[in-house]
PDB file of N, CA and C in Angstrom:
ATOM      1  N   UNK A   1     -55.277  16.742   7.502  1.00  0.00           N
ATOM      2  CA  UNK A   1     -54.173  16.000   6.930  1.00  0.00           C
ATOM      3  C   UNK A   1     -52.986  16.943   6.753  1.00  0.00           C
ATOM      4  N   UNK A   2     -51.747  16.552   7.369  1.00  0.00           N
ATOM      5  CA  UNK A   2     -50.409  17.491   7.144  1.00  0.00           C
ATOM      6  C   UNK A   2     -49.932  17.402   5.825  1.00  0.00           C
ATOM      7  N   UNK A   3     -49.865  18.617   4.786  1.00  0.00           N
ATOM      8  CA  UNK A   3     -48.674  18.188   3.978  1.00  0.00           C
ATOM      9  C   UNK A   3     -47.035  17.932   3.579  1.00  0.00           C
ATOM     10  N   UNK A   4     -47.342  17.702   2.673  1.00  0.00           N
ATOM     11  CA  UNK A   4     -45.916  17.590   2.962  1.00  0.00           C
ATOM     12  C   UNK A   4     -44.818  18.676   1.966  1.00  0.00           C
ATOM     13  N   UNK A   5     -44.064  18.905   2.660  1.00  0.00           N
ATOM     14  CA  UNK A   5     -43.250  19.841   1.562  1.00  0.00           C
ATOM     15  C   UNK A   5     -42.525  18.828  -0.121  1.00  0.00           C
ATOM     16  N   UNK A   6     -42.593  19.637  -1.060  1.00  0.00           N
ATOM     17  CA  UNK A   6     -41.921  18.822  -2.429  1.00  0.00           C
ATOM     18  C   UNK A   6     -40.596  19.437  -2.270  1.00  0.00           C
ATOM     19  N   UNK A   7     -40.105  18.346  -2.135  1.00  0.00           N
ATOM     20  CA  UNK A   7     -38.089  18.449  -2.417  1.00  0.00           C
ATOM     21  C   UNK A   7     -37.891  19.015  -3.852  1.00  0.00           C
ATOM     22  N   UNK A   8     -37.274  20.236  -3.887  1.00  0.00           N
ATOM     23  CA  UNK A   8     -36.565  20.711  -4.968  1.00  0.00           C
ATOM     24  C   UNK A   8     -35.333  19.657  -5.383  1.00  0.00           C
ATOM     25  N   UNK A   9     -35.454  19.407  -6.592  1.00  0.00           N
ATOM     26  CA  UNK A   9     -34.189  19.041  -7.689  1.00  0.00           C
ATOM     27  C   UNK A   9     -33.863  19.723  -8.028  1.00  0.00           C
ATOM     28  N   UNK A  10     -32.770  20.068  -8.466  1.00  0.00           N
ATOM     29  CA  UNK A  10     -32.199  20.532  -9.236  1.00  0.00           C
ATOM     30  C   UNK A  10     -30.554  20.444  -9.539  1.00  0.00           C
ATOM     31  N   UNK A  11     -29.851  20.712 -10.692  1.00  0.00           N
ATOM     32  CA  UNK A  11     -28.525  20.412 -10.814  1.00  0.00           C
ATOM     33  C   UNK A  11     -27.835  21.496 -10.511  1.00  0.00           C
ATOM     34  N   UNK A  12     -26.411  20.764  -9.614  1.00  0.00           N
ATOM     35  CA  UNK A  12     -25.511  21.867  -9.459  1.00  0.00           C
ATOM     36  C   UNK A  12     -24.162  21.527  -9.888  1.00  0.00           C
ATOM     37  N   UNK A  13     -23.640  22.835 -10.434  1.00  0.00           N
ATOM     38  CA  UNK A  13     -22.111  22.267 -10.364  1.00  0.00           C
ATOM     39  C   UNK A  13     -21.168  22.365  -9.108  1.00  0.00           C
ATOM     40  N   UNK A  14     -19.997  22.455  -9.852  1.00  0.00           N
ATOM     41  CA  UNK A  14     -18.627  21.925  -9.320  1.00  0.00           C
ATOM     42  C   UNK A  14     -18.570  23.161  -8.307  1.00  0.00           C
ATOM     43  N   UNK A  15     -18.566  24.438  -8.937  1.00  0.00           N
ATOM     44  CA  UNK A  15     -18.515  25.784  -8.000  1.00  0.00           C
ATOM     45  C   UNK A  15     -19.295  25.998  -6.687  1.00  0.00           C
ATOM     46  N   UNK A  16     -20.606  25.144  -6.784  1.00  0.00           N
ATOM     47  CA  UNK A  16     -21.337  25.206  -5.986  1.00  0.00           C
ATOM     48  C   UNK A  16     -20.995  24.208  -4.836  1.00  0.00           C
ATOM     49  N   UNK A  17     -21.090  23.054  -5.165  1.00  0.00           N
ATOM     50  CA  UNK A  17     -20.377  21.950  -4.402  1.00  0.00           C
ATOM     51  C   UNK A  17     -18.937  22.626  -3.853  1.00  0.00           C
ATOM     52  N   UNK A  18     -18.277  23.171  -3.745  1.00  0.00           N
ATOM     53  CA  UNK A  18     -17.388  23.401  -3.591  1.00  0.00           C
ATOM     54  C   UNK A  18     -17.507  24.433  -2.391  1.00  0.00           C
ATOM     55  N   UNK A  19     -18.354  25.416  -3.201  1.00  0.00           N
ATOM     56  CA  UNK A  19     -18.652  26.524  -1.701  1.00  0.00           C
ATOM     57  C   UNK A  19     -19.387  25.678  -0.586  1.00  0.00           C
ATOM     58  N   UNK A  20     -20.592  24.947  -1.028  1.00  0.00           N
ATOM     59  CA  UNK A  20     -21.130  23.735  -0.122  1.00  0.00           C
ATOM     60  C   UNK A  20     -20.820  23.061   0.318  1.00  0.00           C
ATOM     61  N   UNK A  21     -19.781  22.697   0.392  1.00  0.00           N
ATOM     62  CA  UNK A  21     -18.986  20.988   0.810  1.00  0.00           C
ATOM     63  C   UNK A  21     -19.533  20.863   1.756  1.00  0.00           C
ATOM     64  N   UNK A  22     -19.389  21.839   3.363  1.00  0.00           N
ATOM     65  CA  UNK A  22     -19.606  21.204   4.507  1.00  0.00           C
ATOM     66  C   UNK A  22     -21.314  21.277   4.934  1.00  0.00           C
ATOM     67  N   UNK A  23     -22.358  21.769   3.685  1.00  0.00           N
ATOM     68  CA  UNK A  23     -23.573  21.731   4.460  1.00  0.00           C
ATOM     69  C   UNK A  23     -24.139  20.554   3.554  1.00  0.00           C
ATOM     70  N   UNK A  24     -23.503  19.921   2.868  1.00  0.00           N
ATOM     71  CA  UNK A  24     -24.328  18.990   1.635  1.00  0.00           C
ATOM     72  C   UNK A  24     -23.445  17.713   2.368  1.00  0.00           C
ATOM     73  N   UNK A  25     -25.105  16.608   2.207  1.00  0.00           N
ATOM     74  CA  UNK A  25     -24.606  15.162   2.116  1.00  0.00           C
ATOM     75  C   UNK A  25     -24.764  14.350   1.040  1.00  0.00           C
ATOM     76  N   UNK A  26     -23.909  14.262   0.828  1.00  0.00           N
ATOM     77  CA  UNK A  26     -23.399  13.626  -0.417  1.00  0.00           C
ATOM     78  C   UNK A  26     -23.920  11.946  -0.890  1.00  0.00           C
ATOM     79  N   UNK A  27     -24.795  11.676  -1.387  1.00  0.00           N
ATOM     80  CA  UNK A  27     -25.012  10.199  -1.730  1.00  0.00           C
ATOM     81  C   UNK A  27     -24.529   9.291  -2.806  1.00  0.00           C
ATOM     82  N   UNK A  28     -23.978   8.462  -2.867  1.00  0.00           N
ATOM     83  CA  UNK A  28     -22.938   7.864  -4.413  1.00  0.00           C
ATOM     84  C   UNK A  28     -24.086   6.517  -4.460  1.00  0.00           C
ATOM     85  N   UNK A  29     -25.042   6.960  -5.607  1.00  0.00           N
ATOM     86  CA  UNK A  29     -26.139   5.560  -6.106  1.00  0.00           C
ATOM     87  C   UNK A  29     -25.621   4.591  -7.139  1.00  0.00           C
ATOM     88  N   UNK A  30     -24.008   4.617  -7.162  1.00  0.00           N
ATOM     89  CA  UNK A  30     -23.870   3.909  -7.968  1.00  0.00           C
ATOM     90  C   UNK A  30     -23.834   2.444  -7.158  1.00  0.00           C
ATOM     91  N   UNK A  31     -24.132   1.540  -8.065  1.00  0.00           N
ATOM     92  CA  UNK A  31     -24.172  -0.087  -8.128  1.00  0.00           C
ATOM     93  C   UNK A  31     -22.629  -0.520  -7.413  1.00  0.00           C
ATOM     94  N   UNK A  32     -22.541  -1.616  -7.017  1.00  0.00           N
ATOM     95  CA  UNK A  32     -21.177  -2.239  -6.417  1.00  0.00           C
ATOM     96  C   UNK A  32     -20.634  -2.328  -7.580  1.00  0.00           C
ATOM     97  N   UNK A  33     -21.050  -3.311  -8.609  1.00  0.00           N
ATOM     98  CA  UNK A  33     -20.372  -3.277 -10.253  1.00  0.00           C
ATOM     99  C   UNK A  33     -19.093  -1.574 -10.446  1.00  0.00           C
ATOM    100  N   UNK A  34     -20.163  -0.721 -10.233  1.00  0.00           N
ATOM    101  CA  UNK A  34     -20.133   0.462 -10.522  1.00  0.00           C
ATOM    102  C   UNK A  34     -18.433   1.163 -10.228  1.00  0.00           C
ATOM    103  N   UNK A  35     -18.573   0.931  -8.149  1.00  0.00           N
ATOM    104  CA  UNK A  35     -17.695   1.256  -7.289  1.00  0.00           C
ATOM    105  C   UNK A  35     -16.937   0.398  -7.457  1.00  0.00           C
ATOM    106  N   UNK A  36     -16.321  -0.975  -7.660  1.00  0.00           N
ATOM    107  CA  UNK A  36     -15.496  -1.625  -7.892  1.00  0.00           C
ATOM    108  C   UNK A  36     -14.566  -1.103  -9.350  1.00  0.00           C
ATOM    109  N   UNK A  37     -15.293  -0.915 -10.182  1.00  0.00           N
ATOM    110  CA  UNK A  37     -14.329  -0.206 -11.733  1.00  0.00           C
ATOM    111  C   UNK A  37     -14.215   0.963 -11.488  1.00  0.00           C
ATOM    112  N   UNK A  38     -14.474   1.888 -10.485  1.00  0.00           N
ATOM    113  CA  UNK A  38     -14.165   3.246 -10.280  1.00  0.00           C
ATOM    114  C   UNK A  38     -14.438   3.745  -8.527  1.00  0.00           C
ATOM    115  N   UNK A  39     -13.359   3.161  -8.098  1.00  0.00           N
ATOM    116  CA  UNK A  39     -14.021   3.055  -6.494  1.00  0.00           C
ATOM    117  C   UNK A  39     -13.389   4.794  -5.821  1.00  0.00           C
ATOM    118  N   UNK A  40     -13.090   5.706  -6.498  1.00  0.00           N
ATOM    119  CA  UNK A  40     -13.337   7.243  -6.221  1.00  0.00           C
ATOM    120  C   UNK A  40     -14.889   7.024  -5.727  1.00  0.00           C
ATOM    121  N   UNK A  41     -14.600   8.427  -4.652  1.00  0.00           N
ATOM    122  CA  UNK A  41     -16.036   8.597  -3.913  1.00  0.00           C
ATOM    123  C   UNK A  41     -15.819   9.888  -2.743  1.00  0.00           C
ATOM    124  N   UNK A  42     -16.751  10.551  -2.774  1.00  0.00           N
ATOM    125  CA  UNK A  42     -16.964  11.826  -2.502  1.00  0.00           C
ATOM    126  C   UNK A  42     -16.239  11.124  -1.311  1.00  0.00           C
ATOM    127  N   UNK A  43     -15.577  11.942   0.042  1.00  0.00           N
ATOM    128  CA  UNK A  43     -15.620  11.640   1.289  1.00  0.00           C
ATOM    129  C   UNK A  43     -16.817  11.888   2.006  1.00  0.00           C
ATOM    130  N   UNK A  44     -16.840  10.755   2.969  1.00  0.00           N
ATOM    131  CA  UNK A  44     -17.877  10.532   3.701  1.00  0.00           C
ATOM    132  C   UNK A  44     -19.490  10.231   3.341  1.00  0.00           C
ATOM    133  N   UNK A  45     -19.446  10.453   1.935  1.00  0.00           N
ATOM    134  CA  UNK A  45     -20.921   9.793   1.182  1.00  0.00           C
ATOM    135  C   UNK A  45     -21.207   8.753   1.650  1.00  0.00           C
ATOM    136  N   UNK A  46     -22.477   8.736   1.465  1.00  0.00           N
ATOM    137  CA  UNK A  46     -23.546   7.588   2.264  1.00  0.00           C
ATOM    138  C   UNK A  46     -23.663   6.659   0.742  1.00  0.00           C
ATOM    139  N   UNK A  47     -23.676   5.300   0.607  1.00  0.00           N
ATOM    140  CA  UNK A  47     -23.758   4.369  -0.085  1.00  0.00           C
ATOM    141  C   UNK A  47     -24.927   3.735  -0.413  1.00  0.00           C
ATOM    142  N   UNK A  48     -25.936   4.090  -1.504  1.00  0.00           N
ATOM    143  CA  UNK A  48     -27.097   4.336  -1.493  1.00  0.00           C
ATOM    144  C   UNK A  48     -27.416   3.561  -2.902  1.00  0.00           C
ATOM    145  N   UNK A  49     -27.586   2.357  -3.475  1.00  0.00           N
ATOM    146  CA  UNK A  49     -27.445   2.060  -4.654  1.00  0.00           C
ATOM    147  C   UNK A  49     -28.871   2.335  -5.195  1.00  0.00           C
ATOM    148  N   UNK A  50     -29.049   3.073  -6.538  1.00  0.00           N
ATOM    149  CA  UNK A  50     -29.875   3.416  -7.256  1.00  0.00           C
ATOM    150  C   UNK A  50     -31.272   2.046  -6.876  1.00  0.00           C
ATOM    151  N   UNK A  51     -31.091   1.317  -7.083  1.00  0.00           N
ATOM    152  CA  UNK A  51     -32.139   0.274  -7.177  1.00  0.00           C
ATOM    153  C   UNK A  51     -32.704  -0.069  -5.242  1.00  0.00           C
ATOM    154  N   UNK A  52     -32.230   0.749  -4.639  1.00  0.00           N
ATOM    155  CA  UNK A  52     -32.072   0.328  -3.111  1.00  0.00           C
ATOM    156  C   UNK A  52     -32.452   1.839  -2.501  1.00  0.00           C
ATOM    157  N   UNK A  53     -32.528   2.753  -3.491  1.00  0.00           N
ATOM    158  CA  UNK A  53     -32.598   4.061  -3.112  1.00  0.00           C
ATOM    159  C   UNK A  53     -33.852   4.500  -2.220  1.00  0.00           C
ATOM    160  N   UNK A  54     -34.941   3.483  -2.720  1.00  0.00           N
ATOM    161  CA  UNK A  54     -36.174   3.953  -1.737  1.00  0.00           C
ATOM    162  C   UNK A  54     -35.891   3.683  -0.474  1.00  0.00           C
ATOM    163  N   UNK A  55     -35.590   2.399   0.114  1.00  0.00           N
ATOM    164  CA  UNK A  55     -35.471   1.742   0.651  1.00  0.00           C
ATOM    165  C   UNK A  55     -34.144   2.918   1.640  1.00  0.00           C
ATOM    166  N   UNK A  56     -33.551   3.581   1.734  1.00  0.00           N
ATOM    167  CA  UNK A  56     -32.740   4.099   1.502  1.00  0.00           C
ATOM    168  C   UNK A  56     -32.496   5.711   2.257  1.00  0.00           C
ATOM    169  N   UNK A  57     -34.085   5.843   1.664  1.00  0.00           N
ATOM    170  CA  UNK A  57     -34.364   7.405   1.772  1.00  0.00           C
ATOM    171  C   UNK A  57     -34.805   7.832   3.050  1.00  0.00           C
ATOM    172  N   UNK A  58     -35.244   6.987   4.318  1.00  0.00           N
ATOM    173  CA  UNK A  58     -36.022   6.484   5.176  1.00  0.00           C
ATOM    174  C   UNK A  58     -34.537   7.412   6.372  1.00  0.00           C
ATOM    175  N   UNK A  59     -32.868   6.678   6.001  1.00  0.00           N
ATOM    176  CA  UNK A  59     -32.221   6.772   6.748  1.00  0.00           C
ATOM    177  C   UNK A  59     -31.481   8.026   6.381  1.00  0.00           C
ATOM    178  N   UNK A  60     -31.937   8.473   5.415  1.00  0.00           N
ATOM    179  CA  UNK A  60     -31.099  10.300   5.055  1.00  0.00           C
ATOM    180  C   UNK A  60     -31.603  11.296   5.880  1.00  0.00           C
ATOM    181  N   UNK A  61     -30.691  12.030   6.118  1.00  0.00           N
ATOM    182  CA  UNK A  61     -30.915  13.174   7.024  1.00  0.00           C
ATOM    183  C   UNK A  61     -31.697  13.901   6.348  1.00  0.00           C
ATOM    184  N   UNK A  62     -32.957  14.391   7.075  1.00  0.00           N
ATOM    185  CA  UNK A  62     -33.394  15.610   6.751  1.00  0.00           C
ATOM    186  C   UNK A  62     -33.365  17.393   6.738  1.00  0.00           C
ATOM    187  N   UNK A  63     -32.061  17.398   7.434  1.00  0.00           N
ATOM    188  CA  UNK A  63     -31.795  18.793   7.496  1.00  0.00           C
ATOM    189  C   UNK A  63     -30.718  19.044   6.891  1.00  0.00           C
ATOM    190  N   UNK A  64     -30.550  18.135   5.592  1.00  0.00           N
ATOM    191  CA  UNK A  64     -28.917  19.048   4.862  1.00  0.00           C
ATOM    192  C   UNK A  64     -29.419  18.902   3.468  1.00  0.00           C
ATOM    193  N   UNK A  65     -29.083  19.268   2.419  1.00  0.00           N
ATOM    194  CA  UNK A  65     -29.700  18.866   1.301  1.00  0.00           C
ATOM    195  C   UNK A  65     -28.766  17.916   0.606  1.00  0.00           C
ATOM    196  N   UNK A  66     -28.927  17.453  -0.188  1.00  0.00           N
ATOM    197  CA  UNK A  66     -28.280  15.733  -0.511  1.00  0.00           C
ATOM    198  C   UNK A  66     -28.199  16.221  -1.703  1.00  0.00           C
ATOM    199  N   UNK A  67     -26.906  15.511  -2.421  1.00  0.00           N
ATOM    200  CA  UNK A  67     -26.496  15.729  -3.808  1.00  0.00           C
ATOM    201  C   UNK A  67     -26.335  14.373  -3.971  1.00  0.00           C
ATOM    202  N   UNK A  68     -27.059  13.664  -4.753  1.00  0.00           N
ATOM    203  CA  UNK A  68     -26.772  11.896  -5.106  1.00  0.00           C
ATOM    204  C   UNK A  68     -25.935  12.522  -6.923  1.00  0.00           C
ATOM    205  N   UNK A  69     -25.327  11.495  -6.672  1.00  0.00           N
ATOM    206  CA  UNK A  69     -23.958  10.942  -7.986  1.00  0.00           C
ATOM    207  C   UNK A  69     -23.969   9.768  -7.992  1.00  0.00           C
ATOM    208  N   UNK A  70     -23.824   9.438  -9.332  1.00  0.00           N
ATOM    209  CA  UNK A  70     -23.837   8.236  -9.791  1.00  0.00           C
ATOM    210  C   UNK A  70     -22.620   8.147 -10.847  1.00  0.00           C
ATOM    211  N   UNK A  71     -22.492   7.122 -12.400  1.00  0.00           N
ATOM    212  CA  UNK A  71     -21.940   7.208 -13.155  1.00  0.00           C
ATOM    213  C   UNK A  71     -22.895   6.867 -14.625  1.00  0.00           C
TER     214      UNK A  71
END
């Protein structure tokens, strides 16, 4: 049986994201509700709503590491 590797979490800030911009994909899980009262959004983030997220995870790239944001 193959295993599988466990995805590190962890939080980053602003400094980091910043040096990262171009190797991180960016996911925004907020709700439509959400994006309509605050429709700012990373560029080029993938649209991934928290409740839809499994469903979701199937079509994320696996070779960049993903920073999901919400509100």
């Amino acid at each position: 049986m193959a295993s599988q590797a466990k995805a590190q979490i962890r939080r980053i800030g602003l400094d980091e994201v910043k040096q990262r911009m171009k190797d991180l994909v960016f996911v925004d899980a907020r709700s439509a509700t959400a994006i309509a009262r605050n429709p700012l959004q990373v560029p080029h983030a993938i649209h991934a709503p928290i409740k839809q997220l499994n469903e979701a995870v199937a079509k994320l790239p696996r070779d960049r590491a993903l920073v999901t944001y919400c509100t």
